[in-house]
PDB file of N, CA and C in Angstrom:
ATOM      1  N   UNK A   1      -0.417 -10.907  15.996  1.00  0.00           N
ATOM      2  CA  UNK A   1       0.223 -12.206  16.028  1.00  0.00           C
ATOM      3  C   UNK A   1       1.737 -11.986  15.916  1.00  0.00           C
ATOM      4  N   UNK A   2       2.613 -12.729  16.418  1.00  0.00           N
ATOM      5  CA  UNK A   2       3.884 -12.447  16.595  1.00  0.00           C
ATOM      6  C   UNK A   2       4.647 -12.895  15.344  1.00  0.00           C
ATOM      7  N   UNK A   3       5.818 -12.416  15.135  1.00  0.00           N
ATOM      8  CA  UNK A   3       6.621 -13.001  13.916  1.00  0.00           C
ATOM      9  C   UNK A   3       6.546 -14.492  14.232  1.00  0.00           C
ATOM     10  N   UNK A   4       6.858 -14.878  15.127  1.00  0.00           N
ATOM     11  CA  UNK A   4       7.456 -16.269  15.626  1.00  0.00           C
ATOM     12  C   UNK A   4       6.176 -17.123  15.012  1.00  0.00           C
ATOM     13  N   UNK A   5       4.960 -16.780  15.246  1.00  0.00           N
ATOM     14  CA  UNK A   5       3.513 -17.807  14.660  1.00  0.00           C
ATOM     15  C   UNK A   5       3.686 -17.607  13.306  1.00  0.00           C
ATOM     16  N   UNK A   6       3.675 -16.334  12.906  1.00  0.00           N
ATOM     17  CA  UNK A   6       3.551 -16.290  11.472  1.00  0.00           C
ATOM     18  C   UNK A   6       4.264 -17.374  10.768  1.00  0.00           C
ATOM     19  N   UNK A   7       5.488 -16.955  11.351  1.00  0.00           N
ATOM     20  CA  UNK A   7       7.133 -17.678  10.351  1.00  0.00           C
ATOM     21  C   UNK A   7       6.379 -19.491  10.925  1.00  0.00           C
ATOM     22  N   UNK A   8       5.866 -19.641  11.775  1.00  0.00           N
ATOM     23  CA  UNK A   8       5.568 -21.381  12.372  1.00  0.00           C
ATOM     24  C   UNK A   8       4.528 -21.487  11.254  1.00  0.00           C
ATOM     25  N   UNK A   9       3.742 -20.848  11.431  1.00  0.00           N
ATOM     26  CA  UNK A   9       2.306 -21.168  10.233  1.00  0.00           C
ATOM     27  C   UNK A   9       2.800 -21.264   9.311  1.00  0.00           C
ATOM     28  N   UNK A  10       3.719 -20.550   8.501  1.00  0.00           N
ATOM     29  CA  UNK A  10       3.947 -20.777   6.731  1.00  0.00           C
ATOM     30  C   UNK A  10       4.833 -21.254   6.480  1.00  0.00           C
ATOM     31  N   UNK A  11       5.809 -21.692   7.704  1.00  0.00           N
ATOM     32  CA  UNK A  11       6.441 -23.121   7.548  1.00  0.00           C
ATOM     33  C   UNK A  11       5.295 -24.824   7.344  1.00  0.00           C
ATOM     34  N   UNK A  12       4.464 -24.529   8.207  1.00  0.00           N
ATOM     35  CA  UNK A  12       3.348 -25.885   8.182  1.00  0.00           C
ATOM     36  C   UNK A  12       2.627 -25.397   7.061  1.00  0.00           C
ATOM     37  N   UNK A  13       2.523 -24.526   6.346  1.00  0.00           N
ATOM     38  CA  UNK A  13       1.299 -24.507   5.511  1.00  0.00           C
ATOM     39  C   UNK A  13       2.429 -25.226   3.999  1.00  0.00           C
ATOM     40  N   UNK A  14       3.860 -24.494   3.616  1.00  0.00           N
ATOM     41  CA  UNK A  14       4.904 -25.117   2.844  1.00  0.00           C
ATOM     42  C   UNK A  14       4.646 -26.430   3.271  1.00  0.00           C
ATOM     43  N   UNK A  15       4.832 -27.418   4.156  1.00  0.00           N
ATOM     44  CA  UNK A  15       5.271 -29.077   4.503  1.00  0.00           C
ATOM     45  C   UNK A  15       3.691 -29.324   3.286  1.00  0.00           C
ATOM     46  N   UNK A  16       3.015 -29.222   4.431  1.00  0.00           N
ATOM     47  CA  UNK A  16       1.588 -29.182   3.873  1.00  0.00           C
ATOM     48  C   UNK A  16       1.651 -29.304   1.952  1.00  0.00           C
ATOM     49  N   UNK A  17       1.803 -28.238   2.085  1.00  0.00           N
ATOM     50  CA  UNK A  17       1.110 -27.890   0.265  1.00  0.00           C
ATOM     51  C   UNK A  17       2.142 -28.725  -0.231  1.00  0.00           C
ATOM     52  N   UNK A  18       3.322 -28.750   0.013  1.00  0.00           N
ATOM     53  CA  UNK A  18       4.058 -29.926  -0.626  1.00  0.00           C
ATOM     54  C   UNK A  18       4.197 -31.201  -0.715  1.00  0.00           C
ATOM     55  N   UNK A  19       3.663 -31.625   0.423  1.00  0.00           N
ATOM     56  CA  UNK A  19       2.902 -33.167   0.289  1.00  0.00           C
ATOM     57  C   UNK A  19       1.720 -33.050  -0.242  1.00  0.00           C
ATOM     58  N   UNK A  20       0.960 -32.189  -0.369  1.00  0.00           N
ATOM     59  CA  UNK A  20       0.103 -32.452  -1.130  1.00  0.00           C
ATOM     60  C   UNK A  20      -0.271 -32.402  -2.557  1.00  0.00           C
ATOM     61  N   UNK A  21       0.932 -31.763  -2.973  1.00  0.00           N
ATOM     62  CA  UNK A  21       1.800 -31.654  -4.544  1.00  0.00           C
ATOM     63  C   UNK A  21       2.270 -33.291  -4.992  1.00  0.00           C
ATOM     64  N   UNK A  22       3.014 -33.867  -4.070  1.00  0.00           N
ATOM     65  CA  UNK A  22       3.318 -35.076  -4.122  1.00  0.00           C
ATOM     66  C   UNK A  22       2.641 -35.946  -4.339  1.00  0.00           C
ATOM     67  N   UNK A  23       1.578 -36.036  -3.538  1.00  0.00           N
ATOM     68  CA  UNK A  23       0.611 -36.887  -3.085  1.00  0.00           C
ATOM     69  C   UNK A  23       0.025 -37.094  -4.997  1.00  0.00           C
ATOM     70  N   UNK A  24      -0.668 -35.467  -5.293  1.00  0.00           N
ATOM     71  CA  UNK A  24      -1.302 -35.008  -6.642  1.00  0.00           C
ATOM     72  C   UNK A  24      -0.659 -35.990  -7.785  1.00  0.00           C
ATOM     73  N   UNK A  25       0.768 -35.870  -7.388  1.00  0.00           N
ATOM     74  CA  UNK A  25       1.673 -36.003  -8.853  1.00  0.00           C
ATOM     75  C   UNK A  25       1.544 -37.913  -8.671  1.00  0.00           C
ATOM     76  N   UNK A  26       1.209 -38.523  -7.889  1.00  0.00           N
ATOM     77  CA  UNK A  26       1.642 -39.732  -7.694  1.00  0.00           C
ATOM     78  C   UNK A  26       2.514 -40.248  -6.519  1.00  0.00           C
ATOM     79  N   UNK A  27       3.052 -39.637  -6.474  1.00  0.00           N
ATOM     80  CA  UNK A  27       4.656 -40.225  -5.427  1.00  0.00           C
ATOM     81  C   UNK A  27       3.891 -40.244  -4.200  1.00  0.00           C
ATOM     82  N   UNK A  28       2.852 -41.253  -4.246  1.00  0.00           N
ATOM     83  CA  UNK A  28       2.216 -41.730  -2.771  1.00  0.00           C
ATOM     84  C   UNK A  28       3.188 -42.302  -1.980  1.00  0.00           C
ATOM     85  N   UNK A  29       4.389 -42.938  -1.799  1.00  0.00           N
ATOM     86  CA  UNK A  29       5.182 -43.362  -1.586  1.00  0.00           C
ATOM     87  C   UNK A  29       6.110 -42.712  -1.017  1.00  0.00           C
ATOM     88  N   UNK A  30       6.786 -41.656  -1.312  1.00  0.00           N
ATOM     89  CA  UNK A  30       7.135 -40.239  -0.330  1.00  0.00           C
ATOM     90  C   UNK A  30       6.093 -39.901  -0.057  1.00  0.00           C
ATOM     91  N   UNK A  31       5.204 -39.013   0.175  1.00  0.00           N
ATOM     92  CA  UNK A  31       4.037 -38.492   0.845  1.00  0.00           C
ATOM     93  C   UNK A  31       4.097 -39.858   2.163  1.00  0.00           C
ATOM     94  N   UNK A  32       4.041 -41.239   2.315  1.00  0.00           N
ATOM     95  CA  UNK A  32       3.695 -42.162   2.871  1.00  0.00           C
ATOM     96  C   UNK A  32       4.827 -42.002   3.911  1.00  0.00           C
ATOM     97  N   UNK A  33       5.832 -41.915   3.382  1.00  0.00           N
ATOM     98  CA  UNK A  33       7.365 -41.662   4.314  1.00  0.00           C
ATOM     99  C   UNK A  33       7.225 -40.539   5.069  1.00  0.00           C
ATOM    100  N   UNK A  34       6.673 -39.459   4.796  1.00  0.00           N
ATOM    101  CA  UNK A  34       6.615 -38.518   5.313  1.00  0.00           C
ATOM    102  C   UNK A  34       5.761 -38.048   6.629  1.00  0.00           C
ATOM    103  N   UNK A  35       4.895 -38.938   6.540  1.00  0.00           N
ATOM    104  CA  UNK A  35       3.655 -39.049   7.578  1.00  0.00           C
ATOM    105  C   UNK A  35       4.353 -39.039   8.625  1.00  0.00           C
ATOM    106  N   UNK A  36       5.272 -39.877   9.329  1.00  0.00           N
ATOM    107  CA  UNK A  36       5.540 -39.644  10.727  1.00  0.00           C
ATOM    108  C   UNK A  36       6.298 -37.869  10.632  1.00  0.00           C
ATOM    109  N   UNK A  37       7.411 -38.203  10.063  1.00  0.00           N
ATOM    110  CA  UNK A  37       8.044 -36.145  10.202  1.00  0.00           C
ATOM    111  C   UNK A  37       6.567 -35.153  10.428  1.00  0.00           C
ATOM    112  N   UNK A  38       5.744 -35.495   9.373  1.00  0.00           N
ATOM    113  CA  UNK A  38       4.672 -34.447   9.248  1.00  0.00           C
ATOM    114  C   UNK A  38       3.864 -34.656  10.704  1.00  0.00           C
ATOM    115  N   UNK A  39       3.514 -35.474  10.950  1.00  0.00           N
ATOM    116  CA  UNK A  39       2.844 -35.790  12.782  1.00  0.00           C
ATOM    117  C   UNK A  39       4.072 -34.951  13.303  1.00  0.00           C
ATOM    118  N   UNK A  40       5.297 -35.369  13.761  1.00  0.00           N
ATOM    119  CA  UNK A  40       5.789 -34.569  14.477  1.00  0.00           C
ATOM    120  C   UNK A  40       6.107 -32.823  14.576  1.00  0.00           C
ATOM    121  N   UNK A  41       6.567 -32.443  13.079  1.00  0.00           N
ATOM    122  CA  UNK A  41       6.290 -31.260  12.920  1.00  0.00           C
ATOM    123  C   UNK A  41       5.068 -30.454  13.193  1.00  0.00           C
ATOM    124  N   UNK A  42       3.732 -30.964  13.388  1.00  0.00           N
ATOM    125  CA  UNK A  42       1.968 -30.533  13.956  1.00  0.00           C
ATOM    126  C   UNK A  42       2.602 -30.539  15.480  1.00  0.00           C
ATOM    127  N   UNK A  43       2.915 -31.746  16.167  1.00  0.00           N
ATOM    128  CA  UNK A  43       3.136 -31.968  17.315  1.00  0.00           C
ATOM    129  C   UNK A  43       4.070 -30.479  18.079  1.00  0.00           C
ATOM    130  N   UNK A  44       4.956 -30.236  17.443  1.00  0.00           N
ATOM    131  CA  UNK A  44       5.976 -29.787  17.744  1.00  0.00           C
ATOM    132  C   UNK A  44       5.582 -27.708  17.593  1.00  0.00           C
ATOM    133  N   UNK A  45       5.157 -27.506  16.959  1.00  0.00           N
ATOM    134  CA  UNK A  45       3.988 -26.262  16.821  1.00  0.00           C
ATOM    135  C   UNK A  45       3.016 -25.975  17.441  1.00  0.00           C
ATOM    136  N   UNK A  46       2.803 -27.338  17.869  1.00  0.00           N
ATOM    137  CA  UNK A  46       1.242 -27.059  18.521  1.00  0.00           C
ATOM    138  C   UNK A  46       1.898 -26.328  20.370  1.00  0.00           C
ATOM    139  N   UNK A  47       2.698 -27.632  20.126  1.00  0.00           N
ATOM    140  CA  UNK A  47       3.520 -26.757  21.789  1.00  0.00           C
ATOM    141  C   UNK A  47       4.416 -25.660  21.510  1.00  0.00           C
ATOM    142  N   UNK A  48       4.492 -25.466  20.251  1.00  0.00           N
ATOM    143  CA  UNK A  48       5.671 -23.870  20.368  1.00  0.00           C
ATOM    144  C   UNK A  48       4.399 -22.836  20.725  1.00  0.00           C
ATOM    145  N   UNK A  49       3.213 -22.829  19.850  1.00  0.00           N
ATOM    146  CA  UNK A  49       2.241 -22.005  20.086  1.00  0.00           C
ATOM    147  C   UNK A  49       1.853 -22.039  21.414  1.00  0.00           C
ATOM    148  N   UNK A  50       1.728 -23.196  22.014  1.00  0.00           N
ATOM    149  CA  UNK A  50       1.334 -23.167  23.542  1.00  0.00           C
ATOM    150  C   UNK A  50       2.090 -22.373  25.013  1.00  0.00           C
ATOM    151  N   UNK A  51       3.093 -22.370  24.104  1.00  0.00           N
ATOM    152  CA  UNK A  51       3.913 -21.105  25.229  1.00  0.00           C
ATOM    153  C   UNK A  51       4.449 -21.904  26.483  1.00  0.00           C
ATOM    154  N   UNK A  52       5.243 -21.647  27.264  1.00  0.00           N
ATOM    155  CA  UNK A  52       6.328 -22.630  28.076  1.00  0.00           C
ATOM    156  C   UNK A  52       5.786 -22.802  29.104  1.00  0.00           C
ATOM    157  N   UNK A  53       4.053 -22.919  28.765  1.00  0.00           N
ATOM    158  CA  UNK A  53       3.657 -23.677  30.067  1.00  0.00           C
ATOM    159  C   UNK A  53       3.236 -25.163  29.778  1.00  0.00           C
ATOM    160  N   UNK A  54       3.021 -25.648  28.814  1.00  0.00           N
ATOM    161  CA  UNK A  54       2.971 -26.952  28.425  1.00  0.00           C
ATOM    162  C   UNK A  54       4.245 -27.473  28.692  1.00  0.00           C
ATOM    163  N   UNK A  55       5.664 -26.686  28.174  1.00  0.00           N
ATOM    164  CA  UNK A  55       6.607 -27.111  28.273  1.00  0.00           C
ATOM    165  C   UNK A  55       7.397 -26.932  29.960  1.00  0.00           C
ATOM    166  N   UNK A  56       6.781 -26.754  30.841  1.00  0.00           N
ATOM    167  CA  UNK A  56       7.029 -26.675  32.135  1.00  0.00           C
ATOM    168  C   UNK A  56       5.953 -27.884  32.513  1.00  0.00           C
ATOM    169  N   UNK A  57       5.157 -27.915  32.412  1.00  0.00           N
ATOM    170  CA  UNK A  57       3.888 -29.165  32.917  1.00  0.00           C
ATOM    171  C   UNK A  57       4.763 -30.622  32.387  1.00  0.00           C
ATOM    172  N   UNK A  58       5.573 -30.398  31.267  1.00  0.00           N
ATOM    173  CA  UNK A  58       6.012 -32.018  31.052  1.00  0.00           C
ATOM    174  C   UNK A  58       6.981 -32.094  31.458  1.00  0.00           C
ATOM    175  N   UNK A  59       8.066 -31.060  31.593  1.00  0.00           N
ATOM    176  CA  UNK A  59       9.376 -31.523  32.193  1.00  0.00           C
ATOM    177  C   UNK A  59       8.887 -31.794  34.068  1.00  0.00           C
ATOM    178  N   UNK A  60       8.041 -31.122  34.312  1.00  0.00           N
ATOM    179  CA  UNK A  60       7.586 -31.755  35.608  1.00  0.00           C
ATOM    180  C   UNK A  60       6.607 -32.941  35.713  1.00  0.00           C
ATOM    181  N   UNK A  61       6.237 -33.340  34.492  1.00  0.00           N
ATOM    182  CA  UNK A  61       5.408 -34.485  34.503  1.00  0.00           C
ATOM    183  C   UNK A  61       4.237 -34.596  34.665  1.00  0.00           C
ATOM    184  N   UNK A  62       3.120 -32.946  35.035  1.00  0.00           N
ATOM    185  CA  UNK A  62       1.999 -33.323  35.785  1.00  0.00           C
ATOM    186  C   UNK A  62       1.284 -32.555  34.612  1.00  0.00           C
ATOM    187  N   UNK A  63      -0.058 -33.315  34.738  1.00  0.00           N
ATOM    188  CA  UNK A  63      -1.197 -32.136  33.669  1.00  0.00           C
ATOM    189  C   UNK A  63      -1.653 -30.477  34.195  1.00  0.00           C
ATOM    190  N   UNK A  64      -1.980 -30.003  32.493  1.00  0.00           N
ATOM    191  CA  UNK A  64      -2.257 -28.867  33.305  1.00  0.00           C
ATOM    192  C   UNK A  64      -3.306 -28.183  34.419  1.00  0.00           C
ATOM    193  N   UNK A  65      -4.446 -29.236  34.669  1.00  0.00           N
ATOM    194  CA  UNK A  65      -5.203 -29.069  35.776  1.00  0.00           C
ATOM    195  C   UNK A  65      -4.594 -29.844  36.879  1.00  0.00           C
ATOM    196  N   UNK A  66      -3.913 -30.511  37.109  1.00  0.00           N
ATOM    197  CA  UNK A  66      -2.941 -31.219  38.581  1.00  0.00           C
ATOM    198  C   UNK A  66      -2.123 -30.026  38.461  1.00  0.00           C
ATOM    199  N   UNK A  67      -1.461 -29.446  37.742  1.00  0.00           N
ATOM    200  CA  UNK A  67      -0.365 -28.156  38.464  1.00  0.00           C
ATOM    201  C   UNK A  67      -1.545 -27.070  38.955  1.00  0.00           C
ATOM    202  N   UNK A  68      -2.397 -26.776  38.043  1.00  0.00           N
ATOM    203  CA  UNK A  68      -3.242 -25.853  38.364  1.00  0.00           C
ATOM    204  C   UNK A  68      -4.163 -25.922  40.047  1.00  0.00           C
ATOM    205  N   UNK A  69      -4.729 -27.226  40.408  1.00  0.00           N
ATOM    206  CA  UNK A  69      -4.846 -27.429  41.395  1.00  0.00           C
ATOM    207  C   UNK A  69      -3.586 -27.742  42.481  1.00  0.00           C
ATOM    208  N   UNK A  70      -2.413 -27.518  42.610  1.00  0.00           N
ATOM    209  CA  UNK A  70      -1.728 -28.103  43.722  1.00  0.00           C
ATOM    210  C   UNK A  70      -1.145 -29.150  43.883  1.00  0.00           C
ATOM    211  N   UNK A  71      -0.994 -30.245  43.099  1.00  0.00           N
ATOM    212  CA  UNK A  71      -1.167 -31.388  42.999  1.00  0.00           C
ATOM    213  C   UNK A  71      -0.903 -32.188  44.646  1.00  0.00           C
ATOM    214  N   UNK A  72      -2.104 -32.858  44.830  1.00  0.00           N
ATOM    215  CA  UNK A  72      -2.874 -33.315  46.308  1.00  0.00           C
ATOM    216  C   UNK A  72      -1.366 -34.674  46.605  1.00  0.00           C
ATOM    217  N   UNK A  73      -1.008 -35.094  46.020  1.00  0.00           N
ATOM    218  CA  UNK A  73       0.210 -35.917  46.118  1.00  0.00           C
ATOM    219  C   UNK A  73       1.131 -35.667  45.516  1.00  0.00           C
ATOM    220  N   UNK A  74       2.239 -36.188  46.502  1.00  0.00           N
ATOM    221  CA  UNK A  74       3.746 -35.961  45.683  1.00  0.00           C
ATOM    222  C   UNK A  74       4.089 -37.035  44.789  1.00  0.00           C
ATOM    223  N   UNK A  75       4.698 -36.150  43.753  1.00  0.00           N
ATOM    224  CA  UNK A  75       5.340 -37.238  42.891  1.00  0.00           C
ATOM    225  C   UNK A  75       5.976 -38.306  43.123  1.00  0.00           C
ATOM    226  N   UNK A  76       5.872 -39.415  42.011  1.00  0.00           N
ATOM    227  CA  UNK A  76       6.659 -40.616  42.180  1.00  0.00           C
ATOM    228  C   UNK A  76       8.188 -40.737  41.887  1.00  0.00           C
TER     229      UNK A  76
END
């Protein structure tokens, strides 16, 4: 596994265990604030791990089975 996953994983596993420290102690209320950052930070990993073909499929707009097939029409 590459440095780059490692250092991504035990960054999300820190967010993680620390909202869930929060959460423990009471402060449902931060933990609650935090929910969207924490969605995006999952979001945002999930495509670093995916490697720059997810990130080529969206700046062109098409899924990855329409690039994979050819896509039968041109874009709008």
């Amino acid at each position: 596994m590459p440095s780059k996953q490692v250092m991504t994983i035990a960054v999300l596993v820190v967010v993680f265990a620390w909202s869930t420290v929060m959460t423990v102690l009471g402060q449902l209320a931060a933990a609650a604030a935090l929910l969207p950052s924490l969605g995006l930070l999952v979001q945002q990993i999930v495509a670093a791990l995916n490697g720059t073909e997810a990130r080529r499929n969206a700046a062109t707009g098409t899924a990855p089975a329409a690039a994979a097939a050819g896509d039968q029409e041109p874009p709008r």
